[in-house]
C-alpha atoms as a PDB file:
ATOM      1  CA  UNK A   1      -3.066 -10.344 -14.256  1.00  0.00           C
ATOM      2  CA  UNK A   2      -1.708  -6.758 -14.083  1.00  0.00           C
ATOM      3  CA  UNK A   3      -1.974  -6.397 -10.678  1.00  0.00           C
ATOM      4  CA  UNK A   4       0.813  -5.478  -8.613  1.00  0.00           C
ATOM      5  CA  UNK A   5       1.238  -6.708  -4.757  1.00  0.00           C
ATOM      6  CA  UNK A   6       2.491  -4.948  -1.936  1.00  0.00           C
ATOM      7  CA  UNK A   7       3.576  -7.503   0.324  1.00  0.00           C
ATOM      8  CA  UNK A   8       4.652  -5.967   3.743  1.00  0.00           C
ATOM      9  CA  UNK A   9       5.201  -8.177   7.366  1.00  0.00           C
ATOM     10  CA  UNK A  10       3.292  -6.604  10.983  1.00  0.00           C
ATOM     11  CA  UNK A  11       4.639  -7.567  14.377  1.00  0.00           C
ATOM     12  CA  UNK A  12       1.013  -7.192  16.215  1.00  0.00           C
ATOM     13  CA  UNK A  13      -2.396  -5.917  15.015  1.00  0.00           C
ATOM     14  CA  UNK A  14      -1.782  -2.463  13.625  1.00  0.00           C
ATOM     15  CA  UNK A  15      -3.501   0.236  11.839  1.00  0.00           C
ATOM     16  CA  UNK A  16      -2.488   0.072   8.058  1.00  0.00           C
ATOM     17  CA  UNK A  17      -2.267   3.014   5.661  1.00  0.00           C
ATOM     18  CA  UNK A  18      -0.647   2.121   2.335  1.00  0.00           C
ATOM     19  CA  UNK A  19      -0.542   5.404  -0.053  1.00  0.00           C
ATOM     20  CA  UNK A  20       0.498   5.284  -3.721  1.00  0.00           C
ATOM     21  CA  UNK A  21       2.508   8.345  -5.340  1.00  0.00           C
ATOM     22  CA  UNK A  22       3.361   9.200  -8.851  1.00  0.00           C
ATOM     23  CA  UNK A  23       6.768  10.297  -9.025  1.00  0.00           C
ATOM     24  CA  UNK A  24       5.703  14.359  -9.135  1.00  0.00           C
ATOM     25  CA  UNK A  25       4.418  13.683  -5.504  1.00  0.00           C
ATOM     26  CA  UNK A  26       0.264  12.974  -6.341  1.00  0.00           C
ATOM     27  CA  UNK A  27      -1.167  10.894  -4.402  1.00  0.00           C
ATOM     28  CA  UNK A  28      -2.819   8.339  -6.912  1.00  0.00           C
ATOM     29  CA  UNK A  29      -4.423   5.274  -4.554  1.00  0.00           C
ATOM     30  CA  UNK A  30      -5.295   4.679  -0.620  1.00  0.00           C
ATOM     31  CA  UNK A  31      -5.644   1.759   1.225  1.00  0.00           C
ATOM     32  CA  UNK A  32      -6.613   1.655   4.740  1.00  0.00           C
ATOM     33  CA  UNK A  33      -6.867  -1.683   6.924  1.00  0.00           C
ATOM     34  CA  UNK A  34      -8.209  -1.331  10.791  1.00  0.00           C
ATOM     35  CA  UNK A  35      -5.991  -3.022  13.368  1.00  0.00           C
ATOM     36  CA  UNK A  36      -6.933  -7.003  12.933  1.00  0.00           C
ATOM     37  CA  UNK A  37      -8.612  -6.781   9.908  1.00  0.00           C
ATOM     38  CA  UNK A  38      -7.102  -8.369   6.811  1.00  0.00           C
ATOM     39  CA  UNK A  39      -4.517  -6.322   5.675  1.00  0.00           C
ATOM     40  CA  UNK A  40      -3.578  -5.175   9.897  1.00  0.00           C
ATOM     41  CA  UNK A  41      -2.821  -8.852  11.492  1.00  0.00           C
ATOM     42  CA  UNK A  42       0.078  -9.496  12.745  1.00  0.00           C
ATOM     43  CA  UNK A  43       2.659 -11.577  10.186  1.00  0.00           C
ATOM     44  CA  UNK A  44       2.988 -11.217   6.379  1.00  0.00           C
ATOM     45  CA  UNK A  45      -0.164  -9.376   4.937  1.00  0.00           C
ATOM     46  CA  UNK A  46      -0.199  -8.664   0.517  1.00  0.00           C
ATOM     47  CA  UNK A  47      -2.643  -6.128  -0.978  1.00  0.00           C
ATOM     48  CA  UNK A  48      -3.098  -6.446  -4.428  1.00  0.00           C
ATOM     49  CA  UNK A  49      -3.373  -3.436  -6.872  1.00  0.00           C
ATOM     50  CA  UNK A  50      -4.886  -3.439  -9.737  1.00  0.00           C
ATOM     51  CA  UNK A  51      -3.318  -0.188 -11.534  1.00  0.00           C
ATOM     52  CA  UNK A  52      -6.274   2.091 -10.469  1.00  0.00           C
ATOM     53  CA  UNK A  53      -6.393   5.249  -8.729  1.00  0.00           C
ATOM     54  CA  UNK A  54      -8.891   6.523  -6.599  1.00  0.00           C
ATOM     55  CA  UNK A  55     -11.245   7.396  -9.013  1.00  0.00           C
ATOM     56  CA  UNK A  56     -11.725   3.974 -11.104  1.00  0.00           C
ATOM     57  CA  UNK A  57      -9.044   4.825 -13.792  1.00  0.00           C
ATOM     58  CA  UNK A  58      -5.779   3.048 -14.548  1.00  0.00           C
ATOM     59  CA  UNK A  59      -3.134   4.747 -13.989  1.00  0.00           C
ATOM     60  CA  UNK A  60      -0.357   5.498 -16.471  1.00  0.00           C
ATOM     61  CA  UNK A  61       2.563   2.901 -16.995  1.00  0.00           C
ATOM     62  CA  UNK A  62       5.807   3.885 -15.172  1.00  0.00           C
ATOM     63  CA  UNK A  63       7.148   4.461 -11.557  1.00  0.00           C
ATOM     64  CA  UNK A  64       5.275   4.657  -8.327  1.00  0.00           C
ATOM     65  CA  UNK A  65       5.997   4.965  -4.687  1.00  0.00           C
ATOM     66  CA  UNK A  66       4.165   3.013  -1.670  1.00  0.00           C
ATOM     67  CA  UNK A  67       4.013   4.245   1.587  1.00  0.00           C
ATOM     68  CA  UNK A  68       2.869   1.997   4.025  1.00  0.00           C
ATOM     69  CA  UNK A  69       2.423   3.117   7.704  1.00  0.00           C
ATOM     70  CA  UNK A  70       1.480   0.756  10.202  1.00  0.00           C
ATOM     71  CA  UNK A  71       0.640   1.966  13.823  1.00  0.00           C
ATOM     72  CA  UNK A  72       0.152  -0.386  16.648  1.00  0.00           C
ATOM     73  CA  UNK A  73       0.354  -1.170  20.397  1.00  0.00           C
ATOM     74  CA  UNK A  74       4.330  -0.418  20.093  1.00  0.00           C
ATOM     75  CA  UNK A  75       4.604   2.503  18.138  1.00  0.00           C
ATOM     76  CA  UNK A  76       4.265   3.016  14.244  1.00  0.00           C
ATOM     77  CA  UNK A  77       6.184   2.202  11.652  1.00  0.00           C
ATOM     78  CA  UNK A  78       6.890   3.886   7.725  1.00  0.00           C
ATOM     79  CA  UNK A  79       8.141   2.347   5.237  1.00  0.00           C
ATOM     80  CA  UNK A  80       8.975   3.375   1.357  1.00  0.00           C
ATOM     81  CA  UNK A  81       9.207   1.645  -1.555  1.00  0.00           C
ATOM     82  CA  UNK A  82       9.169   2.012  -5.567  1.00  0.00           C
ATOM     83  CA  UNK A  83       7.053   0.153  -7.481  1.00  0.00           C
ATOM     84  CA  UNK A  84       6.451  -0.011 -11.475  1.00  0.00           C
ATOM     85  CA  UNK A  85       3.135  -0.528 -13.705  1.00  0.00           C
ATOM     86  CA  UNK A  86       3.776  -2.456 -16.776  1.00  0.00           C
ATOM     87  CA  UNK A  87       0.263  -2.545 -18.888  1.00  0.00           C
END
């Protein structure tokens, strides 16, 4: 319950950085998974959010952006999406 999931597919263990935006550009929430942890093994990985940024709060209803950058033994990878928070 009002989480939202990122789900996102990796072709080998990778290094995962998944960075939330507000739609002004501020960077609101991090994630980072090491290569073969949950989150960086190969196949289809979710991380759930639960609306908070960095500092505990929740975060305002609305648009967001996810970047998720994955970097393993082949190269790296970026991807973009937008995301909403419905409280």
């Amino acid at each position: 319950e009002g989480k939202t999931y990122i789900a996102y597919t990796l072709g080998d263990n990778s290094e995962v950085t998944i960075t939330i935006y507000d739609l002004l550009g501020y960077m609101v929430k991090e994630f980072k998974f090491a290569s073969g942890s949950e989150g960086g093994r190969p196949g289809p990985n979710t991380v759930a959010w639960d609306s908070r940024n960095d500092l505990g709060s929740f975060v305002s209803k609305g648009g967001y952006i996810a970047r998720v950058k994955a970097s393993g033994p082949r190269g790296s990878m970026i991807i973009i999406r937008k995301i909403g928070v419905i409280h």
